[in-house]
C-alpha atoms as a PDB file:
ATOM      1  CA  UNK A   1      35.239  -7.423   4.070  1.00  0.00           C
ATOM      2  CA  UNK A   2      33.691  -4.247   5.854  1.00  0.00           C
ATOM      3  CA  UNK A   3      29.457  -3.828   3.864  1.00  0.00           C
ATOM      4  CA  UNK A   4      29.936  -0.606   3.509  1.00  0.00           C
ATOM      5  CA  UNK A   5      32.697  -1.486   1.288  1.00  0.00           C
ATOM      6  CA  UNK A   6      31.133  -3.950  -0.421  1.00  0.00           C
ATOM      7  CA  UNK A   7      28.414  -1.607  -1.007  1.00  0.00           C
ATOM      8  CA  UNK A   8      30.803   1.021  -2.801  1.00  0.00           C
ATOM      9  CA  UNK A   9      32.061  -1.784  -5.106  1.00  0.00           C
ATOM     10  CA  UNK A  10      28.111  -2.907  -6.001  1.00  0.00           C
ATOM     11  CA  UNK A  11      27.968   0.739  -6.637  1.00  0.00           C
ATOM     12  CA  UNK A  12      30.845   1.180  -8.700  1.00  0.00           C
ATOM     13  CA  UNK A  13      30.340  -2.005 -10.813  1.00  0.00           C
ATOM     14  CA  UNK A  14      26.670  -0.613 -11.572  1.00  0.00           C
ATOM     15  CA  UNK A  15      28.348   2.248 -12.902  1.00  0.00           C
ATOM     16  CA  UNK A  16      30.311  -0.037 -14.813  1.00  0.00           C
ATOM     17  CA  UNK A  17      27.703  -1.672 -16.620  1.00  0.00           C
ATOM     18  CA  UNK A  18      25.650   1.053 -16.793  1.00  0.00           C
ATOM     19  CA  UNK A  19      28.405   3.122 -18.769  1.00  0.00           C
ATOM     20  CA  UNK A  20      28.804  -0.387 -20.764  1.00  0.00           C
ATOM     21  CA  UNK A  21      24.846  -1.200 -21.758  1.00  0.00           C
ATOM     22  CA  UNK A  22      24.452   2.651 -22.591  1.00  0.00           C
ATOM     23  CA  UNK A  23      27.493   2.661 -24.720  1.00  0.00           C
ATOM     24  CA  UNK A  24      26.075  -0.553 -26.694  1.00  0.00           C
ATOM     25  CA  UNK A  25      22.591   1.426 -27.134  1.00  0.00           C
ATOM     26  CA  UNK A  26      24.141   4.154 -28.240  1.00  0.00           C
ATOM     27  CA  UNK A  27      25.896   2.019 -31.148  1.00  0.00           C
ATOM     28  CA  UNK A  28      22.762   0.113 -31.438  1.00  0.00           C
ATOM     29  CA  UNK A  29      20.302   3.507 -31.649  1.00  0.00           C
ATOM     30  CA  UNK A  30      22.504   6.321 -32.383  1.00  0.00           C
ATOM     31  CA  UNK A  31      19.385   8.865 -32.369  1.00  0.00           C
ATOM     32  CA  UNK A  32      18.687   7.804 -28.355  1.00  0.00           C
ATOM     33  CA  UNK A  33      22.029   9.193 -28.111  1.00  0.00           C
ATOM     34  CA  UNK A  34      20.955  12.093 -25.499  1.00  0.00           C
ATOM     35  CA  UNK A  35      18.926   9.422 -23.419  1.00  0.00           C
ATOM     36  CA  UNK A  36      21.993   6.825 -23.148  1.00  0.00           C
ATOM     37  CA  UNK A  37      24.108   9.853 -22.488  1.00  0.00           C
ATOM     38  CA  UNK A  38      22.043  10.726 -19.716  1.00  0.00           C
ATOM     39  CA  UNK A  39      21.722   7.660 -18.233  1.00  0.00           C
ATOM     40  CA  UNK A  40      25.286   6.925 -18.382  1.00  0.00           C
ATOM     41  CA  UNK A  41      26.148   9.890 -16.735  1.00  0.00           C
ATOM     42  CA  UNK A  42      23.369   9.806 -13.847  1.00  0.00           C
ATOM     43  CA  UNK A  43      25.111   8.107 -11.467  1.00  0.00           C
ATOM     44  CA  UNK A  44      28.846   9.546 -11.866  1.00  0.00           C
ATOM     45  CA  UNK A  45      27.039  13.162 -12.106  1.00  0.00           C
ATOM     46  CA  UNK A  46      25.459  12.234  -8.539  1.00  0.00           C
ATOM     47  CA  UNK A  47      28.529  10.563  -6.574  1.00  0.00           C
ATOM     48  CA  UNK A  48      30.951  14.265  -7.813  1.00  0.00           C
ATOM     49  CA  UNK A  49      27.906  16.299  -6.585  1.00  0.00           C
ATOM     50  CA  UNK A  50      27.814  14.795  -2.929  1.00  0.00           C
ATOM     51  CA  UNK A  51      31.359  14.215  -2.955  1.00  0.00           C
ATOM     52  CA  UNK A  52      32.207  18.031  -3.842  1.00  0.00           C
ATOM     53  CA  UNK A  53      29.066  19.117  -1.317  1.00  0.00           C
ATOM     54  CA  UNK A  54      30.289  16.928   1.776  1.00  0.00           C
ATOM     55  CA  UNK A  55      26.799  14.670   1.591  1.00  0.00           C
ATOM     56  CA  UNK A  56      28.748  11.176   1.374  1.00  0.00           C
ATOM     57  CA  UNK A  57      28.745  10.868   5.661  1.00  0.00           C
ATOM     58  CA  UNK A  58      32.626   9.833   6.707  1.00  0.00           C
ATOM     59  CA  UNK A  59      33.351   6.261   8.057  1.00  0.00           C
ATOM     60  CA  UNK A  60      33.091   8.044  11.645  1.00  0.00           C
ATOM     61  CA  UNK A  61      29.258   7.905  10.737  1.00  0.00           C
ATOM     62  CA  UNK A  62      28.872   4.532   9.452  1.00  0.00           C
ATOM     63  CA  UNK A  63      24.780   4.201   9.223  1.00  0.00           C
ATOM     64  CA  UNK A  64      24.733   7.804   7.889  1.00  0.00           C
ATOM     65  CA  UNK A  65      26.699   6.475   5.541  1.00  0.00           C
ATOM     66  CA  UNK A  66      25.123   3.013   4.908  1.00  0.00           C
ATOM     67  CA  UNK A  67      21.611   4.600   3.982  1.00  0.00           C
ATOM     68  CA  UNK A  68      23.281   6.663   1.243  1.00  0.00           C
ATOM     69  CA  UNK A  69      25.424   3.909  -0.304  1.00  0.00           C
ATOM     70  CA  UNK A  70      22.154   1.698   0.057  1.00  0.00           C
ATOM     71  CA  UNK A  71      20.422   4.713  -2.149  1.00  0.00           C
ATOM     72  CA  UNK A  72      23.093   5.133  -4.738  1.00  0.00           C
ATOM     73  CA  UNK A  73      22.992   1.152  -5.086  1.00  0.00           C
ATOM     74  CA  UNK A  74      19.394   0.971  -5.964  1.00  0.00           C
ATOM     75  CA  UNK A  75      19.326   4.000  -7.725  1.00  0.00           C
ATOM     76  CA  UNK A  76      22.491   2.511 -10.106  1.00  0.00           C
ATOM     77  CA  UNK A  77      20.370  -0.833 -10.104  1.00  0.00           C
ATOM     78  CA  UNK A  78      17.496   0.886 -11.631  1.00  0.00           C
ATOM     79  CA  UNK A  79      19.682   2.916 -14.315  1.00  0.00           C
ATOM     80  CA  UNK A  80      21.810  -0.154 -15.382  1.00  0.00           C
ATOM     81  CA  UNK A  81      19.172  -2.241 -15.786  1.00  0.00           C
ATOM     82  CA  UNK A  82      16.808   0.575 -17.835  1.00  0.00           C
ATOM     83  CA  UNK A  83      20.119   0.618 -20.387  1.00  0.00           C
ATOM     84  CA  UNK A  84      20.406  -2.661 -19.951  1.00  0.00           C
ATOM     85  CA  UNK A  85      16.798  -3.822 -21.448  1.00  0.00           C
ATOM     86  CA  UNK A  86      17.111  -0.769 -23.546  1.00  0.00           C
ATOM     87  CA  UNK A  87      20.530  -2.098 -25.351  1.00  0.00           C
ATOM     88  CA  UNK A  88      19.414  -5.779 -25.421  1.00  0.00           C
ATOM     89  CA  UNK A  89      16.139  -4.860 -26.852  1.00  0.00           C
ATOM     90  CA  UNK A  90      17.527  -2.033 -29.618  1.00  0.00           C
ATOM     91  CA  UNK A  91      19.798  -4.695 -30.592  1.00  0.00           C
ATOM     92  CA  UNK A  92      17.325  -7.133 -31.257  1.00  0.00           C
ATOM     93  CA  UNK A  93      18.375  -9.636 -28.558  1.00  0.00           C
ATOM     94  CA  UNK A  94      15.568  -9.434 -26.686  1.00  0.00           C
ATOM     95  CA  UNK A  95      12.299  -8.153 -27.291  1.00  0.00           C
ATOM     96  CA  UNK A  96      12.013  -4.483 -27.366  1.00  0.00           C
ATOM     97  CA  UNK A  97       8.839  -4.994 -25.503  1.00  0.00           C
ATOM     98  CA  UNK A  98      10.624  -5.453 -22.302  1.00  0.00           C
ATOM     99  CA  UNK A  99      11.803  -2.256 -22.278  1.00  0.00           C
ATOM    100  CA  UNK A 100       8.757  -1.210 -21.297  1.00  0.00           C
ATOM    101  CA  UNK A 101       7.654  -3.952 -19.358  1.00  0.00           C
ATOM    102  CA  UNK A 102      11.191  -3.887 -17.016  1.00  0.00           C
ATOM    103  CA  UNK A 103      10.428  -0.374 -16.292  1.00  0.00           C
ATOM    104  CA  UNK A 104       7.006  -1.231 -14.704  1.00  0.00           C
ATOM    105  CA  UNK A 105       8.303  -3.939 -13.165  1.00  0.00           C
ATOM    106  CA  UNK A 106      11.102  -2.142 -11.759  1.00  0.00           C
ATOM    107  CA  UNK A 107       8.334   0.847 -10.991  1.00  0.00           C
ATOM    108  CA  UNK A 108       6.802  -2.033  -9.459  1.00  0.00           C
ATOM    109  CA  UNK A 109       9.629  -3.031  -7.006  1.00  0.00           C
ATOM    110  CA  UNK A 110       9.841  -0.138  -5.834  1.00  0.00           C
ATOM    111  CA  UNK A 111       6.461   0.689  -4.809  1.00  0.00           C
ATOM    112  CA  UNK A 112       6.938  -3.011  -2.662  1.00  0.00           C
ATOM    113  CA  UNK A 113       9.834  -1.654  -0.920  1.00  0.00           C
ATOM    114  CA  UNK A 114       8.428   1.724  -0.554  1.00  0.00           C
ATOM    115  CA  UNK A 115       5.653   0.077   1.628  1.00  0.00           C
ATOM    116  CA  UNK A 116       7.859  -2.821   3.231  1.00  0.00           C
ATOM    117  CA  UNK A 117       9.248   1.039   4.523  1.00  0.00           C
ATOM    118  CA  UNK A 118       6.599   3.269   5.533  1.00  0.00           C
ATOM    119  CA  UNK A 119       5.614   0.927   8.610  1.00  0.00           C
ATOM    120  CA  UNK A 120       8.691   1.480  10.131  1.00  0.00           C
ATOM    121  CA  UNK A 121       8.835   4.951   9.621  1.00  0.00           C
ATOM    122  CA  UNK A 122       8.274   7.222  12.622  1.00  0.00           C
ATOM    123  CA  UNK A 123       5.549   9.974  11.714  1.00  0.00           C
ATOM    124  CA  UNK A 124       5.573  12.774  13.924  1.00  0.00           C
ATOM    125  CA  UNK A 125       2.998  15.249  11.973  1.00  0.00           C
ATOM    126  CA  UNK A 126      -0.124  13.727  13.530  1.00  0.00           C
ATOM    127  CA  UNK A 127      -1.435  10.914  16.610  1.00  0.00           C
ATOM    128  CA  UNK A 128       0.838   8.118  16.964  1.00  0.00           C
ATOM    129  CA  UNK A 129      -1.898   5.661  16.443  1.00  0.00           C
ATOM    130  CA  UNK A 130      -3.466   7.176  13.327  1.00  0.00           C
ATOM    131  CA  UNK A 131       0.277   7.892  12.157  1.00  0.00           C
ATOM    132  CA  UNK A 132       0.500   3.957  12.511  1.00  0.00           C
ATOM    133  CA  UNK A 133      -2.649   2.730  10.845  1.00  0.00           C
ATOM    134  CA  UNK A 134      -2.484   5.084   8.283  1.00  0.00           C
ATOM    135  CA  UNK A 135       1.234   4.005   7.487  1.00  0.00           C
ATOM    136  CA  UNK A 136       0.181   0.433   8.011  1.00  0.00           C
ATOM    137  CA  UNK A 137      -2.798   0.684   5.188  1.00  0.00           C
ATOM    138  CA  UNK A 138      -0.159   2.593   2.813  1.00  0.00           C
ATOM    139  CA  UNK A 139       2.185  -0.055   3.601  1.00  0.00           C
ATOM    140  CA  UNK A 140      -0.358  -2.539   2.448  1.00  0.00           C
ATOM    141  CA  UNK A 141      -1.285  -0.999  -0.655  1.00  0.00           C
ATOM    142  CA  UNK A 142       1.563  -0.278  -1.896  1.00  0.00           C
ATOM    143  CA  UNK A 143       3.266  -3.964  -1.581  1.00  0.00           C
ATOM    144  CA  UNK A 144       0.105  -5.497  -2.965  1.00  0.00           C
ATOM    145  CA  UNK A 145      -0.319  -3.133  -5.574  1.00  0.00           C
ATOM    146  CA  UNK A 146       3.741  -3.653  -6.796  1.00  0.00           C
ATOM    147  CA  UNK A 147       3.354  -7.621  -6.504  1.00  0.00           C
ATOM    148  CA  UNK A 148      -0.135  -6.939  -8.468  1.00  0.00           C
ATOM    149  CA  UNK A 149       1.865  -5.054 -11.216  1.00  0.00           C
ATOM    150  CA  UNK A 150       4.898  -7.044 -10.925  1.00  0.00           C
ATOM    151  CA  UNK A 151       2.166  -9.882 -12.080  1.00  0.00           C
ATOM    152  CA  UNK A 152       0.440  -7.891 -14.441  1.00  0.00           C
ATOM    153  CA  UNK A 153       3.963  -7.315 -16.478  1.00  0.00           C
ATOM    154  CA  UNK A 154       5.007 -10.635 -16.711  1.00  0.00           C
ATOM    155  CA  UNK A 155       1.894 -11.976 -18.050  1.00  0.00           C
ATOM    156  CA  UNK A 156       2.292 -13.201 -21.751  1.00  0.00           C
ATOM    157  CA  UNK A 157      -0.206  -9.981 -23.017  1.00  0.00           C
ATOM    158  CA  UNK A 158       0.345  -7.243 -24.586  1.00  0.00           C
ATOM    159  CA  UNK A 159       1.760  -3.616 -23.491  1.00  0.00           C
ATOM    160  CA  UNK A 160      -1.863  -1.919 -24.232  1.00  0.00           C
ATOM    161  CA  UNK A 161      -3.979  -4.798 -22.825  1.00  0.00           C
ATOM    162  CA  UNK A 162      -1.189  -4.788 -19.350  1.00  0.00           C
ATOM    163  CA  UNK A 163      -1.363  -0.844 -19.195  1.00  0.00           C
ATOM    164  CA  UNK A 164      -5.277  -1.127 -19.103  1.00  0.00           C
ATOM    165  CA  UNK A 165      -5.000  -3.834 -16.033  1.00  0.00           C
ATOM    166  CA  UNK A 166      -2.632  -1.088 -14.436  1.00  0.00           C
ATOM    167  CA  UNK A 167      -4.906   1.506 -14.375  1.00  0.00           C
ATOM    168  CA  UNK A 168      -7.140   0.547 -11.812  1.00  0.00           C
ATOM    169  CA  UNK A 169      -4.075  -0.832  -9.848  1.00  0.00           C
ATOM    170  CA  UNK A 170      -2.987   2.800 -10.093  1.00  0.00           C
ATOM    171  CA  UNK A 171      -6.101   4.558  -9.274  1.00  0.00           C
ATOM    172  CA  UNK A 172      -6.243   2.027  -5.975  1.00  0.00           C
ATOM    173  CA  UNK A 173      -2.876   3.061  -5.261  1.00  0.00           C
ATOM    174  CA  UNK A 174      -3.875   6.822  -5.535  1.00  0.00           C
ATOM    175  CA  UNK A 175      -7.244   6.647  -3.676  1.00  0.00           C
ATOM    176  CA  UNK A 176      -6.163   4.868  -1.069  1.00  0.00           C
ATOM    177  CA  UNK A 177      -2.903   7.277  -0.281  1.00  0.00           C
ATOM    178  CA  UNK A 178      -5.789  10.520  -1.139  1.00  0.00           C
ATOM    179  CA  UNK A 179      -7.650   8.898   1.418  1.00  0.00           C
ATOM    180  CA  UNK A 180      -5.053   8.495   4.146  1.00  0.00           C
ATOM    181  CA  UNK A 181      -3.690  12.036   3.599  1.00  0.00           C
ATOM    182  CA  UNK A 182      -6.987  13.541   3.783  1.00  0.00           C
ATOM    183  CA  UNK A 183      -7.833  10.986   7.314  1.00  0.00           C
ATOM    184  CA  UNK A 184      -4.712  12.448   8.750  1.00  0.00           C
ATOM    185  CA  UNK A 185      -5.818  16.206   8.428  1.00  0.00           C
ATOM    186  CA  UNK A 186      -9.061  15.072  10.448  1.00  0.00           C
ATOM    187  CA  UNK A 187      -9.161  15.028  14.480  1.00  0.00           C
ATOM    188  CA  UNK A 188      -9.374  11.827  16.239  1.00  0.00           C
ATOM    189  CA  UNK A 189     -12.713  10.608  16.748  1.00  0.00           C
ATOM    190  CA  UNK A 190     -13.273  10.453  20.423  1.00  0.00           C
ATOM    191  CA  UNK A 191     -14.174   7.197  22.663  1.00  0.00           C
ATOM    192  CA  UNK A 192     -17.238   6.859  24.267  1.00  0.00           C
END
């Protein structure tokens, strides 16, 4: 079977299940009913807005094409499996602590494949070689820091006493990117 149809099925079964664990927190917490609504909608809302404005690439362009299914994937990924924790833990089969702690984890992920990413990204706003190191160290910092949090959040501790480990996680995370924008904005040191 062609991948980029396999990737519109992944998609549409997220949607699936996302529409499914929203409608069981809504049943479950029938106050939350803007937030399920919200995130059960997300992800239809998004495909009929780049449908209607011509942003889903034709199979003519089939990487084009392959980078936004690969987008709507995660992005469905992410909202099916916030209502997913959220149902399971309003419904008392899980606990409702994992709410929280899948959407640091998941907050987590993200910043690893964010910087499994910026390596291989061309930067054309500054020297190729400080574009590289400077993408290199973000790179590092940010896959560290996620598989640090990703750690962090599965520990057996509690939300305050995990959020308090984050911090400085975060701050790293922020001086170090400060740093490399701020590096960038600087002329190259000469040679002697």
């Amino acid at each position: 079977m062609n991948p980029l149809t396999l990737r519109m099925i992944a998609f549409q079964v997220l949607v699936f299940l996302a529409l499914a664990f929203g409608t069981l927190a809504w049943i479950a917490k029938p106050e939350g009913a803007f937030i399920w609504l919200t995130g059960m909608a997300a992800m239809p809302v998004t495909w009929v807005f780049l449908k209607l404005t011509g942003k889903i690439p034709s199979d003519d362009c089939p990487e084009e094409r392959r980078t936004i299914l690969n987008s709507l994937v995660g992005a469905a990924l992410l909202i099916a499996g916030a209502l997913a924790a959220s149902a399971l833990g309003s419904m008392g089969v899980m606990d409702e602590s994992w709410i929280v702690r899948y959407a640091m984890i998941s907050n987590a992920l993200v910043l690893v494949i964010i910087g499994n990413a910026l390596p291989k990204k061309i930067e054309t706003g500054c020297a190729k070689t400080r574009a590289v190191q400077m993408q290199r160290l973000l790179g590092w910092t940010f896959v560290l820091s996620g598989f640090a949090l990703v750690g962090i959040w599965l520990l057996p501790i509690s939300e305050g006493l995990a959020m308090g480990i984050s911090a400085p996680v975060f701050l790293t995370i922020a001086s170090v990117s400060l740093f490399g924008v701020l590096r960038r904005g600087q002329p190259p040191s000469e040679v002697h």
